[in-house]
C-alpha atoms as a PDB file:
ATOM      1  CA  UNK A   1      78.227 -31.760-142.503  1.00  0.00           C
ATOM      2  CA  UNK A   2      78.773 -30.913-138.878  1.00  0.00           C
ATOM      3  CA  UNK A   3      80.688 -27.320-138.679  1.00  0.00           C
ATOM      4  CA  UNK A   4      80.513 -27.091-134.725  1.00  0.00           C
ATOM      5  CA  UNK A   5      80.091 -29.424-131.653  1.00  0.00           C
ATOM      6  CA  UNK A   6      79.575 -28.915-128.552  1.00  0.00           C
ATOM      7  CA  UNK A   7      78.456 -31.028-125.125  1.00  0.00           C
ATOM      8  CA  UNK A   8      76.918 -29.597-122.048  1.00  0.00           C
ATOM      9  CA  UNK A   9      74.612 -30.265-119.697  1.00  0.00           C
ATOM     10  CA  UNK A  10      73.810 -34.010-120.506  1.00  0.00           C
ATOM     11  CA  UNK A  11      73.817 -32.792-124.004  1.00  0.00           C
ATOM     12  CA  UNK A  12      75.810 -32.806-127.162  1.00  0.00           C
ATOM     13  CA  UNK A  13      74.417 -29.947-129.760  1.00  0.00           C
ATOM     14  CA  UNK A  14      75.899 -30.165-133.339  1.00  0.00           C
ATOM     15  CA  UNK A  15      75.665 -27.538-136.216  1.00  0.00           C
ATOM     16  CA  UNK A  16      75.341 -28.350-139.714  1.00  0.00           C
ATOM     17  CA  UNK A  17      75.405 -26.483-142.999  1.00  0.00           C
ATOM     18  CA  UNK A  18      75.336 -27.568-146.494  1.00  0.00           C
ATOM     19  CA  UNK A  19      78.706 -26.429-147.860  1.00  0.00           C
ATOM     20  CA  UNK A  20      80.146 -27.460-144.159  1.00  0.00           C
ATOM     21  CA  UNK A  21      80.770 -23.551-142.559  1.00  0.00           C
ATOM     22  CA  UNK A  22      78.465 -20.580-142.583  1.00  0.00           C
ATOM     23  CA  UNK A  23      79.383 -17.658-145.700  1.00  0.00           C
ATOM     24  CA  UNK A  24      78.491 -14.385-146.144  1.00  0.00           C
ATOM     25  CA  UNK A  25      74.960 -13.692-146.295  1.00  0.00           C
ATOM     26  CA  UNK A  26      71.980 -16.069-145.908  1.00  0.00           C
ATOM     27  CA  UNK A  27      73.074 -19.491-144.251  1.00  0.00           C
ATOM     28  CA  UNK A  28      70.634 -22.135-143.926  1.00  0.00           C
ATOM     29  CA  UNK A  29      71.743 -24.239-140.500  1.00  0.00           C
ATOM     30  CA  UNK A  30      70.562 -27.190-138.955  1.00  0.00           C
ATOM     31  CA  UNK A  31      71.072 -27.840-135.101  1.00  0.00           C
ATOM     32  CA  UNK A  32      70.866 -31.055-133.396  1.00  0.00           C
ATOM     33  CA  UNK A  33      70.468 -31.606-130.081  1.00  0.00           C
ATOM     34  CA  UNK A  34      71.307 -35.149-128.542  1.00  0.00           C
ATOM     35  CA  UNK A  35      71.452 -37.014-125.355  1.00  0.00           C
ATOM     36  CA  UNK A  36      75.034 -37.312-124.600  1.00  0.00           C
ATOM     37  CA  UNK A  37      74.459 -40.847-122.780  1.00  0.00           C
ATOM     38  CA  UNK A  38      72.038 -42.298-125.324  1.00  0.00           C
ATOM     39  CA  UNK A  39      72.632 -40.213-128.908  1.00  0.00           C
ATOM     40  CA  UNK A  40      68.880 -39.796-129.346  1.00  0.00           C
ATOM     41  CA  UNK A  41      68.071 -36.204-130.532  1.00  0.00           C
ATOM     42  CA  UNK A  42      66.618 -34.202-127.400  1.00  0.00           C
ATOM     43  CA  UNK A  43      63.828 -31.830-127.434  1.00  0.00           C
ATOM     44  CA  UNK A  44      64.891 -28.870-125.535  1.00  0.00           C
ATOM     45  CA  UNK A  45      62.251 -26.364-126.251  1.00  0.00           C
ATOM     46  CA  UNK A  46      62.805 -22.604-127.110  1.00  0.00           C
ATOM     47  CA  UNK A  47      66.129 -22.341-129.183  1.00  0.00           C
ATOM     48  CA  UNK A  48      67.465 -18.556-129.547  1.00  0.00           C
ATOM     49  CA  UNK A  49      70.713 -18.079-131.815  1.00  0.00           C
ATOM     50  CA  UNK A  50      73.306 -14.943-131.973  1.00  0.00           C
ATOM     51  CA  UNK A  51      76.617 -13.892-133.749  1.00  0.00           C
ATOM     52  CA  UNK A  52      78.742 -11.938-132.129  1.00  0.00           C
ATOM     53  CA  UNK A  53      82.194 -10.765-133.190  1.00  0.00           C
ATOM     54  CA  UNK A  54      84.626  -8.728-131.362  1.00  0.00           C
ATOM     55  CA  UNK A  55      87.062  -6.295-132.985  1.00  0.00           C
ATOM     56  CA  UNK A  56      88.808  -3.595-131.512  1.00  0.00           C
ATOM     57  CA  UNK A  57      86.231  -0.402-130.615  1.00  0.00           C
ATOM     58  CA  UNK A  58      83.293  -2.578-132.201  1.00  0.00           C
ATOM     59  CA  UNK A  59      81.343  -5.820-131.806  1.00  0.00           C
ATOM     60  CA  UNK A  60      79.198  -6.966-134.819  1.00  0.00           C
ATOM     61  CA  UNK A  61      76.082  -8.287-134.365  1.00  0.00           C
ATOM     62  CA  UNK A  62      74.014 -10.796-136.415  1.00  0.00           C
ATOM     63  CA  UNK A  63      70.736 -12.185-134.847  1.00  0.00           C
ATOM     64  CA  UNK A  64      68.557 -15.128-136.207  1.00  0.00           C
ATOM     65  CA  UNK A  65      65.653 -16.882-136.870  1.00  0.00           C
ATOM     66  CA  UNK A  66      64.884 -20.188-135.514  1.00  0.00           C
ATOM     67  CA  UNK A  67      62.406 -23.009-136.208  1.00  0.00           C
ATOM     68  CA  UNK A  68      61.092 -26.411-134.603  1.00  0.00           C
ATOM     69  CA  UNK A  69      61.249 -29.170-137.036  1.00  0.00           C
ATOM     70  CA  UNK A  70      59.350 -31.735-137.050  1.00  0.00           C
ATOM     71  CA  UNK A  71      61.795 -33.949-135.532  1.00  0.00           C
ATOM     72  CA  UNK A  72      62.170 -33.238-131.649  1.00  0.00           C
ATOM     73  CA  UNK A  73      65.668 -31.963-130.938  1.00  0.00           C
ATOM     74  CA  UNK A  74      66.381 -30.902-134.510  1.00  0.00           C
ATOM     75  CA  UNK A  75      65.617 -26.968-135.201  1.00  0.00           C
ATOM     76  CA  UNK A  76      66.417 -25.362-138.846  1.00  0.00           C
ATOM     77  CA  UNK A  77      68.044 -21.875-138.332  1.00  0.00           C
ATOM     78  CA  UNK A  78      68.234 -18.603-140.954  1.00  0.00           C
ATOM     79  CA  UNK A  79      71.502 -16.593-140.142  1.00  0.00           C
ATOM     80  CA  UNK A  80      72.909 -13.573-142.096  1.00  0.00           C
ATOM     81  CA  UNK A  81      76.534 -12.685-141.019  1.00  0.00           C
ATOM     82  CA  UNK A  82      77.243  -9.749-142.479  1.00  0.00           C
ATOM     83  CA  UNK A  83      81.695 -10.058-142.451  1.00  0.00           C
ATOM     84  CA  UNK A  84      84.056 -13.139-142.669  1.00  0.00           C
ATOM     85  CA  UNK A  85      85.954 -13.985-139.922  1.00  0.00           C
ATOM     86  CA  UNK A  86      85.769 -16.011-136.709  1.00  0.00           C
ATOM     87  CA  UNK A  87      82.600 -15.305-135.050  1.00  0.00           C
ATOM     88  CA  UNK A  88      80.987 -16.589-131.498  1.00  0.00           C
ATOM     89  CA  UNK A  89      77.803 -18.461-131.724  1.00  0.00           C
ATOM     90  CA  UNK A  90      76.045 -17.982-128.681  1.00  0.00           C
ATOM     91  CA  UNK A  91      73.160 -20.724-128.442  1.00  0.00           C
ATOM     92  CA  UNK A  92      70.574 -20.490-125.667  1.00  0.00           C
ATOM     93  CA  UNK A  93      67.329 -23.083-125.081  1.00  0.00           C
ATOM     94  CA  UNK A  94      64.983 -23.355-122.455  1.00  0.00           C
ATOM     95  CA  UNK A  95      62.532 -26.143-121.955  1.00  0.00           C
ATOM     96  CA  UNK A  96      61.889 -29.840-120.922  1.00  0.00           C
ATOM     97  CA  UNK A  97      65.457 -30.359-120.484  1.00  0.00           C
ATOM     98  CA  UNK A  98      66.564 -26.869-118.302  1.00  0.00           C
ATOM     99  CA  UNK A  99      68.009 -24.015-119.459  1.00  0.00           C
ATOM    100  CA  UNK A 100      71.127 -23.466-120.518  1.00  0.00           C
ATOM    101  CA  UNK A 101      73.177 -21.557-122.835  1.00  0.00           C
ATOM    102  CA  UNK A 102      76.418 -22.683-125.422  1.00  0.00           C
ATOM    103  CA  UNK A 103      79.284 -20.532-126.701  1.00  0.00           C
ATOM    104  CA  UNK A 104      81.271 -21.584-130.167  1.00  0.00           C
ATOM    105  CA  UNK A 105      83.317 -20.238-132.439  1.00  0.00           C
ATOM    106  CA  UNK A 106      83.075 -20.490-135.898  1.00  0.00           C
ATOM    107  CA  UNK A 107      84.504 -19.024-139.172  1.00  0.00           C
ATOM    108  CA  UNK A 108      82.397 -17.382-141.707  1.00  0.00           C
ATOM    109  CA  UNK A 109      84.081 -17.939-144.970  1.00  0.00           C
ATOM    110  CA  UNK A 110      84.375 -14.469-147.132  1.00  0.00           C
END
């Protein structure tokens, strides 16, 4: 189940998760990206993903690990958030398709 969506770029990029939003601790994500005018999944080369969340006199941090699959345009993803709360996935790739970077917010479930 699709817990963010996003389209930029000639792109639409979805993230998925098993219980439909990321939890505390180890999260398991899938991310899709597609060709907005044809819906095929897009390979778009190196895929870096980050947590950040803001709160007043601190931002929290949460880096991750991520994977080609072996479908082109769909990467698999090993995130640890460390605190519920609404957190800002920032999503970069660079590649066959340009370089370009996507900012989403999500909630981390306690």
């Amino acid at each position: 189940m699709a817990f963010a969506h996003q389209g930029a770029n000639g792109l639409t990029v979805d993230l998925f998760h098993p219980q439909g939003q990321l939890h505390l601790g180890d999260n398991d994500v899938v991310i899709e990206f597609r060709d907005a005018a044809s819906g095929e999944l897009a390979d778009v080369g190196v895929v870096k993903l980050a947590l950040d969340m803001n709160m007043p006199g601190m931002v929290m941090h949460s880096g991750s690990t991520v994977t080609p699959t072996d479908v082109p345009g769909r990467y698999s993803v090993k995130v640890r958030p460390d605190m519920g709360g609404d957190w800002t996935v920032q999503l970069s790739y660079e590649g066959a398709r340009g370089a370009g970077t996507l900012m989403l917010t999500v909630n981390v479930r306690q």
